[in-house]
PDB file of N, CA and C in Angstrom:
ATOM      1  N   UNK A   1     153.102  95.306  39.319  1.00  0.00           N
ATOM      2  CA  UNK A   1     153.734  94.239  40.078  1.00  0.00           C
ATOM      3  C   UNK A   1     155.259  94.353  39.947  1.00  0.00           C
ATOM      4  N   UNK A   2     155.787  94.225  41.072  1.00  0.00           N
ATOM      5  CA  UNK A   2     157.542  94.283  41.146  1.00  0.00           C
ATOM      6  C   UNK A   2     158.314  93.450  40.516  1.00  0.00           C
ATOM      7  N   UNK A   3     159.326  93.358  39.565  1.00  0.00           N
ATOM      8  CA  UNK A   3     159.874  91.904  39.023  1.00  0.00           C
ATOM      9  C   UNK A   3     161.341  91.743  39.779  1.00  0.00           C
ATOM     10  N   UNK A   4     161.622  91.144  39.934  1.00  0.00           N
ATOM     11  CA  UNK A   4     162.850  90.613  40.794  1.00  0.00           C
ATOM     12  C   UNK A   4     164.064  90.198  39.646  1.00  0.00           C
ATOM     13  N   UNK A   5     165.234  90.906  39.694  1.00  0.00           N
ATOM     14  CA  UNK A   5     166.045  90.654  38.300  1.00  0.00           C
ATOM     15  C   UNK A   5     166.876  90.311  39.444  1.00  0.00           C
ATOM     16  N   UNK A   6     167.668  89.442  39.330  1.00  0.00           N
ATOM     17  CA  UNK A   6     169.021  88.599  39.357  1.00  0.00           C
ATOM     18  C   UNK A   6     170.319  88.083  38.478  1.00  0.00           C
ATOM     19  N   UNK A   7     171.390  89.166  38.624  1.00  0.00           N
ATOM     20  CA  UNK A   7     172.125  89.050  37.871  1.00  0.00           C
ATOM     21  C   UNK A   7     173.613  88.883  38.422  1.00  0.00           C
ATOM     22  N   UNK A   8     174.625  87.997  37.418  1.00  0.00           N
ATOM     23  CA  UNK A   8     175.654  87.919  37.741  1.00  0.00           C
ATOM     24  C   UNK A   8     176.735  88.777  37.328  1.00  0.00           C
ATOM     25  N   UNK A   9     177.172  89.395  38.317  1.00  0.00           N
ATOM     26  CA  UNK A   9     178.101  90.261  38.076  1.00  0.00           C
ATOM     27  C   UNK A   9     179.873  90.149  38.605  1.00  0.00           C
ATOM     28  N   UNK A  10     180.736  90.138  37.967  1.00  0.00           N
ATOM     29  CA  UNK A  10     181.666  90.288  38.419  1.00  0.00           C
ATOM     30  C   UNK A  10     181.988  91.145  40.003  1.00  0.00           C
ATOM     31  N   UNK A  11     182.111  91.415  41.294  1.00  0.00           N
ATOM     32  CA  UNK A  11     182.459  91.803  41.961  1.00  0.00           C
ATOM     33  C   UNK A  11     183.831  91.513  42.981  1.00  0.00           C
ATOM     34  N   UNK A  12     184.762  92.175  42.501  1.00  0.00           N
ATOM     35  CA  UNK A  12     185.891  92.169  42.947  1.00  0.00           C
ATOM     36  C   UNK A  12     186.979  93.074  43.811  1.00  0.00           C
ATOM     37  N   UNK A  13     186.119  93.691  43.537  1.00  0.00           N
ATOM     38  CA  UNK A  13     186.876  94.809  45.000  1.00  0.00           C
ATOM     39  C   UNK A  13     185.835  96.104  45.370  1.00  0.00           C
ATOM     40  N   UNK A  14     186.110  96.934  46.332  1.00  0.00           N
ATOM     41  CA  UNK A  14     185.004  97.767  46.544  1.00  0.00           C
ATOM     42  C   UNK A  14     184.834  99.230  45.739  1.00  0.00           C
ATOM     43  N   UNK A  15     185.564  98.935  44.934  1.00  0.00           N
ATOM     44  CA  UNK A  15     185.038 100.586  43.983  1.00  0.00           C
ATOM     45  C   UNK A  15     184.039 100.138  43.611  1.00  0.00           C
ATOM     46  N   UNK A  16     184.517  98.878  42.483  1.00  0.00           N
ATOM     47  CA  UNK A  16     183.051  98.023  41.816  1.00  0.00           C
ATOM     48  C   UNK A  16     182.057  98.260  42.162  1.00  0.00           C
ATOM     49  N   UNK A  17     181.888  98.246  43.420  1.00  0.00           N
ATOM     50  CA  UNK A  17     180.833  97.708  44.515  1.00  0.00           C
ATOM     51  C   UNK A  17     180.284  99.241  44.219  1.00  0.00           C
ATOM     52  N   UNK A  18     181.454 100.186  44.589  1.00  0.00           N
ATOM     53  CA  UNK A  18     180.605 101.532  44.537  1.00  0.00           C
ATOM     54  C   UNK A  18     179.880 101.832  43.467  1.00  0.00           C
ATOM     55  N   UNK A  19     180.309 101.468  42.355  1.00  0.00           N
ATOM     56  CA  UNK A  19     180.136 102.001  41.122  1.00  0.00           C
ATOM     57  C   UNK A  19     178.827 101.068  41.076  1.00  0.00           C
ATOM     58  N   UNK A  20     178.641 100.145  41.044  1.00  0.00           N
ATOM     59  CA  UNK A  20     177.816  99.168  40.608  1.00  0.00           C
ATOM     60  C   UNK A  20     176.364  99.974  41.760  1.00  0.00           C
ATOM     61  N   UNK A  21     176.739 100.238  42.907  1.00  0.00           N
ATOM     62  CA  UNK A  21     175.469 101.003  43.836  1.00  0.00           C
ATOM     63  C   UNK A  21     175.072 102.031  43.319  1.00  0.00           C
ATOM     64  N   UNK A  22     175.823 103.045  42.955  1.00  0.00           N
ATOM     65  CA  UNK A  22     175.572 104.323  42.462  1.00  0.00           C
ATOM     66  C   UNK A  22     174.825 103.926  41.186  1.00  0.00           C
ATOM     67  N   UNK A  23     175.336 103.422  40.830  1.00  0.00           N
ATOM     68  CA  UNK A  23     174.133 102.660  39.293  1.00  0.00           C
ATOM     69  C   UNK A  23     173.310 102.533  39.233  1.00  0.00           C
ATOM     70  N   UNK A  24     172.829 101.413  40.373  1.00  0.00           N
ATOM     71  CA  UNK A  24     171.177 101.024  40.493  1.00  0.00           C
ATOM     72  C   UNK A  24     170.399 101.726  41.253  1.00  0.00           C
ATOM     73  N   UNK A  25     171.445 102.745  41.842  1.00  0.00           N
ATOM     74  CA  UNK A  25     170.262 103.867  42.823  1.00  0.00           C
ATOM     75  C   UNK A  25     169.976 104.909  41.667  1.00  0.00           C
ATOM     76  N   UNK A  26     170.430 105.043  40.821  1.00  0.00           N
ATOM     77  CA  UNK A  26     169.877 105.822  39.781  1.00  0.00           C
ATOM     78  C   UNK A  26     168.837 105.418  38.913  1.00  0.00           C
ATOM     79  N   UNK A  27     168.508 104.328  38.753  1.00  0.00           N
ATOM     80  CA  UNK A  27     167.473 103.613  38.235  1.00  0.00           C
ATOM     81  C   UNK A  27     165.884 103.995  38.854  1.00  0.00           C
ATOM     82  N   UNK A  28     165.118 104.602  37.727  1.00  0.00           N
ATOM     83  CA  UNK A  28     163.608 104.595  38.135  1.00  0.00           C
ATOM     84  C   UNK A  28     162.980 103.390  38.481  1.00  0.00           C
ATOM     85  N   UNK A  29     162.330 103.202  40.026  1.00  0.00           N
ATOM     86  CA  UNK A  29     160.643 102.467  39.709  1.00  0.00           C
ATOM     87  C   UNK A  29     161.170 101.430  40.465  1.00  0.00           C
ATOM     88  N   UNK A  30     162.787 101.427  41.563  1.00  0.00           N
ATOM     89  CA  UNK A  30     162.996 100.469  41.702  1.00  0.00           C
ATOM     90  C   UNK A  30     162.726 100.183  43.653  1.00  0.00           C
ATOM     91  N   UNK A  31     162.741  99.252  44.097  1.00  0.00           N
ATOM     92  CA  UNK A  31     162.197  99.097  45.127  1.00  0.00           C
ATOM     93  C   UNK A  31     163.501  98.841  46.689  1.00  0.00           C
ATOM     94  N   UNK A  32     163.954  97.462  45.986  1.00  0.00           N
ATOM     95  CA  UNK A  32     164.813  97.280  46.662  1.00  0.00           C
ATOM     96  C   UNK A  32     166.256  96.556  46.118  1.00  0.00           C
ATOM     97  N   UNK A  33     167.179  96.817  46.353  1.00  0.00           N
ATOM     98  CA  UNK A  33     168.342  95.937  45.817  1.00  0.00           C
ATOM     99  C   UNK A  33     169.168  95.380  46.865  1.00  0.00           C
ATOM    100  N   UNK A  34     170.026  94.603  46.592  1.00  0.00           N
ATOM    101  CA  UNK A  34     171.048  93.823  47.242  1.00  0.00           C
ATOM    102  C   UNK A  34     172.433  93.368  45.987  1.00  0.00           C
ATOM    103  N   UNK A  35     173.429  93.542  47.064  1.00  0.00           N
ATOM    104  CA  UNK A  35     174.601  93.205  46.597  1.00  0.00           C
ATOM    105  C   UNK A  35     175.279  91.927  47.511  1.00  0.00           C
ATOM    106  N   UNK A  36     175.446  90.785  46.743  1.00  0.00           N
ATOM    107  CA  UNK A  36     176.177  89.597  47.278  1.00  0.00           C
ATOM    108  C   UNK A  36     177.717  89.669  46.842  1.00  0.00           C
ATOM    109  N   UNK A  37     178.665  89.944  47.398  1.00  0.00           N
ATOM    110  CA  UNK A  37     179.885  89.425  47.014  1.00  0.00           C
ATOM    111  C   UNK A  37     180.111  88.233  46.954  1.00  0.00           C
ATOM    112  N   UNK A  38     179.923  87.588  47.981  1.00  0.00           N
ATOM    113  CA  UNK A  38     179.941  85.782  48.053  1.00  0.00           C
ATOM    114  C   UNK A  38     179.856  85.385  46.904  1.00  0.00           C
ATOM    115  N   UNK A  39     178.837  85.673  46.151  1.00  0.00           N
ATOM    116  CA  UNK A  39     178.117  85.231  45.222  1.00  0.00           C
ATOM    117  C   UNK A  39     178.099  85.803  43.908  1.00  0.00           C
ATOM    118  N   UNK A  40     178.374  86.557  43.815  1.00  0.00           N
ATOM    119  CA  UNK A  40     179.378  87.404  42.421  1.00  0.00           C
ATOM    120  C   UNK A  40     177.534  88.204  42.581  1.00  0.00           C
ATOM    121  N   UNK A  41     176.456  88.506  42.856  1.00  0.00           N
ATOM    122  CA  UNK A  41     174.776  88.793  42.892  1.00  0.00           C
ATOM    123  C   UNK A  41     174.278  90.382  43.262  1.00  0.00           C
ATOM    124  N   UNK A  42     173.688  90.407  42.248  1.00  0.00           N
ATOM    125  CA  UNK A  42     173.015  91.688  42.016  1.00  0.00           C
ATOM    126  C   UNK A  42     172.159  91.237  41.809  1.00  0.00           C
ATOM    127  N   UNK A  43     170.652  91.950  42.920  1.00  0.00           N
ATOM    128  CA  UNK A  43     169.093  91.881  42.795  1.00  0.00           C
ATOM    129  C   UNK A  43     168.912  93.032  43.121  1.00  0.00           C
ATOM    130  N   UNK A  44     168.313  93.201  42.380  1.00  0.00           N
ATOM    131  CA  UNK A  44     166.870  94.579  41.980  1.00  0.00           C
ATOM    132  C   UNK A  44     165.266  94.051  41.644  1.00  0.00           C
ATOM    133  N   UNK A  45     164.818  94.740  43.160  1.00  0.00           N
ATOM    134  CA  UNK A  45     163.270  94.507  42.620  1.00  0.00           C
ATOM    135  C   UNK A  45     162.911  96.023  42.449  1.00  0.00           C
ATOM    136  N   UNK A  46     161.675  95.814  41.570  1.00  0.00           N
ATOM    137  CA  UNK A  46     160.908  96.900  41.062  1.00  0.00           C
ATOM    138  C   UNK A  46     160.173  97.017  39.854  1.00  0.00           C
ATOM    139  N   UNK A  47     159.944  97.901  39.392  1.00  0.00           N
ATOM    140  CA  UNK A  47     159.686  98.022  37.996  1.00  0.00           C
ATOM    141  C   UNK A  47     160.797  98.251  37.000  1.00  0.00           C
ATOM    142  N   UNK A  48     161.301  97.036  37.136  1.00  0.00           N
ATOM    143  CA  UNK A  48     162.570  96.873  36.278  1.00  0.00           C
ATOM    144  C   UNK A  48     162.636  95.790  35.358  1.00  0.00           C
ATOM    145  N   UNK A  49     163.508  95.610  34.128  1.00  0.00           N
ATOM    146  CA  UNK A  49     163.751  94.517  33.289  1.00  0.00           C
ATOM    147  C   UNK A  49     165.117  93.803  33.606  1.00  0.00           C
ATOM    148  N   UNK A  50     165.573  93.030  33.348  1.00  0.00           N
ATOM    149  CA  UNK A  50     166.408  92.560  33.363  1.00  0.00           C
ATOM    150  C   UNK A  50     167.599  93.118  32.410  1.00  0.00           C
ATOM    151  N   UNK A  51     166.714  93.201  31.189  1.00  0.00           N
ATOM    152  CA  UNK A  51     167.746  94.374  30.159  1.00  0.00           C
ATOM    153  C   UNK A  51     167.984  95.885  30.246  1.00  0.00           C
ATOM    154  N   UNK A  52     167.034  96.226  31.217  1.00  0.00           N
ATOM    155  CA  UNK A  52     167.660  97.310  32.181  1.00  0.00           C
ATOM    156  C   UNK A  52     168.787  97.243  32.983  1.00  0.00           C
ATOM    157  N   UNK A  53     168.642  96.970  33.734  1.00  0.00           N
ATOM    158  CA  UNK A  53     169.445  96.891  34.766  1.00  0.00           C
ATOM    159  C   UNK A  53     170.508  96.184  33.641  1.00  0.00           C
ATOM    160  N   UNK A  54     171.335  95.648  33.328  1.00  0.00           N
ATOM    161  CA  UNK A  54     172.248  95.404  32.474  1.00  0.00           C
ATOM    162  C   UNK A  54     172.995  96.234  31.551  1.00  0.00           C
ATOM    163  N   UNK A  55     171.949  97.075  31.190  1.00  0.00           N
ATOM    164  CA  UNK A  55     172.180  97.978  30.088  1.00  0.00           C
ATOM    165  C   UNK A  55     172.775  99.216  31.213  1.00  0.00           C
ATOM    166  N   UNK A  56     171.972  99.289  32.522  1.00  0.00           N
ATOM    167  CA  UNK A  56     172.713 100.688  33.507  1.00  0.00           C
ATOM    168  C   UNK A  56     174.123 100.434  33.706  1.00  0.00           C
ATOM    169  N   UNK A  57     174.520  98.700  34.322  1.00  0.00           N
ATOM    170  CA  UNK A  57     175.918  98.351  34.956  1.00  0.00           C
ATOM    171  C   UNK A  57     176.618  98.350  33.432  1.00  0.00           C
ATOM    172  N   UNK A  58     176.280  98.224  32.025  1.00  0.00           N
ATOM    173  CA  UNK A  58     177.525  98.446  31.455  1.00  0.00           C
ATOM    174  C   UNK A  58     177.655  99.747  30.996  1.00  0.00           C
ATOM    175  N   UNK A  59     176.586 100.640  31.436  1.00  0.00           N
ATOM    176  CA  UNK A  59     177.384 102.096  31.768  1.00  0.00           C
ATOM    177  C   UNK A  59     178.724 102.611  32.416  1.00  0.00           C
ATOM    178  N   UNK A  60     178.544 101.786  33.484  1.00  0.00           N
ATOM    179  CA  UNK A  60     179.641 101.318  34.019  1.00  0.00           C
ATOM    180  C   UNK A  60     180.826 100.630  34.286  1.00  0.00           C
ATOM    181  N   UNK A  61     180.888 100.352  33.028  1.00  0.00           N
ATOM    182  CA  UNK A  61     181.782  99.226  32.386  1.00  0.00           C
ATOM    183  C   UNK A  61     181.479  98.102  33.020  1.00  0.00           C
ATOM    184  N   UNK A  62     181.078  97.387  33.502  1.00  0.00           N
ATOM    185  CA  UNK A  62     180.104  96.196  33.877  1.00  0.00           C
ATOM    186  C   UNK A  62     179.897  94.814  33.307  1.00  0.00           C
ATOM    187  N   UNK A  63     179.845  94.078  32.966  1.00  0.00           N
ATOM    188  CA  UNK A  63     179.621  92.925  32.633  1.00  0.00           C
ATOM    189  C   UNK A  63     178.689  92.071  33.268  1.00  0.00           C
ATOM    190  N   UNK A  64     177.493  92.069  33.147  1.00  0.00           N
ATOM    191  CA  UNK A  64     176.487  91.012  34.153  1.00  0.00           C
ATOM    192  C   UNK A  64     175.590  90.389  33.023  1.00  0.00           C
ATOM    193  N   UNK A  65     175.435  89.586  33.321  1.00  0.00           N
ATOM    194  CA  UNK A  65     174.176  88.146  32.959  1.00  0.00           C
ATOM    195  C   UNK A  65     173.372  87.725  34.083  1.00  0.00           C
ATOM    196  N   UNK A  66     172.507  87.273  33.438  1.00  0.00           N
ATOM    197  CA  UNK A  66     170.870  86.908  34.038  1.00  0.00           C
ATOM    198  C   UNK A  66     171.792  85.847  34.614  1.00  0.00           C
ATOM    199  N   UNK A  67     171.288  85.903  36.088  1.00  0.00           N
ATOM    200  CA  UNK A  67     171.749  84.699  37.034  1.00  0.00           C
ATOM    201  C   UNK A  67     170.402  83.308  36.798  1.00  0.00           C
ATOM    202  N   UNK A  68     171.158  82.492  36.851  1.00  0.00           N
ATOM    203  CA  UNK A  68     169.843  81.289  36.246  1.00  0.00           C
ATOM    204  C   UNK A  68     169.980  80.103  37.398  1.00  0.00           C
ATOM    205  N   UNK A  69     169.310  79.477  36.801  1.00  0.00           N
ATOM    206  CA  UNK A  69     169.025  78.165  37.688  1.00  0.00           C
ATOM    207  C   UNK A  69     170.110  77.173  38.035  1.00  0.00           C
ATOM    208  N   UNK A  70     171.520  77.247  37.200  1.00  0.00           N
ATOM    209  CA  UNK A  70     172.254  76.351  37.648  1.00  0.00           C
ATOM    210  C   UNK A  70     173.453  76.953  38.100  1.00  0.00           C
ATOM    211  N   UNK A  71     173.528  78.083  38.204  1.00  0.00           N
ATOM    212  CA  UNK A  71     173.735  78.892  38.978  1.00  0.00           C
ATOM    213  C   UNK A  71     173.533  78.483  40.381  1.00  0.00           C
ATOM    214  N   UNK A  72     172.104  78.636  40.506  1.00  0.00           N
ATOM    215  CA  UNK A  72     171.789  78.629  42.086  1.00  0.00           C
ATOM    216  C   UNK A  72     172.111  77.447  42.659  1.00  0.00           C
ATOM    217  N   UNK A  73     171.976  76.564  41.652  1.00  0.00           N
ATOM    218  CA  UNK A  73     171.969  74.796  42.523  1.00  0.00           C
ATOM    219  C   UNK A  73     173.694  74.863  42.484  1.00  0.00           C
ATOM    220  N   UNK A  74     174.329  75.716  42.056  1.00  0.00           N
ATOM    221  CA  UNK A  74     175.954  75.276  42.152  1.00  0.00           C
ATOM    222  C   UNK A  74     176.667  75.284  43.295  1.00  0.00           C
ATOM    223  N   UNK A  75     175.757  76.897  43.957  1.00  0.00           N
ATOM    224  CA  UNK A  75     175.891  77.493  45.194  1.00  0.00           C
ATOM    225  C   UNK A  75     175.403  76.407  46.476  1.00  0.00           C
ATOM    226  N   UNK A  76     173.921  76.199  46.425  1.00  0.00           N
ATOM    227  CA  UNK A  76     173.452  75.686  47.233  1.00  0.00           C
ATOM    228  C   UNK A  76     174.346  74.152  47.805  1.00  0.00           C
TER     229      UNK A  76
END
């Protein structure tokens, strides 16, 4: 079954952006991703953890946290 990770990431200009893509396309088992600038948001579904995907972007010098619930209601 696919898990859906949602994380907050700093995104601030478009290298980031590159760097942060090239990242998660290197990742095994994964299905689909999306990048929100709006929203500082990185999702990855697949056969992924959350401490994956975290552990790839601070390969990248990176900084992301599990996007959570008050999070979302801040946006909405």
């Amino acid at each position: 079954m696919a898990n859906v990770v949602e994380l907050k990431v700093n995104l601030h200009c478009h290298e980031c952006i590159k760097k942060i893509l090239k990242a998660i396309k290197k990742i095994e088992d994964i299905e689909t991703y999306n990048v929100d600038t709006e929203l500082n948001k990185v999702t990855v579904t697949g056969n992924v953890t959350t401490e994956e995907v975290i552990r790839v972007l601070q390969k990248v010098r990176k900084t992301a946290s599990a996007w959570d619930e008050d999070q979302a209601a801040a946006v909405s």
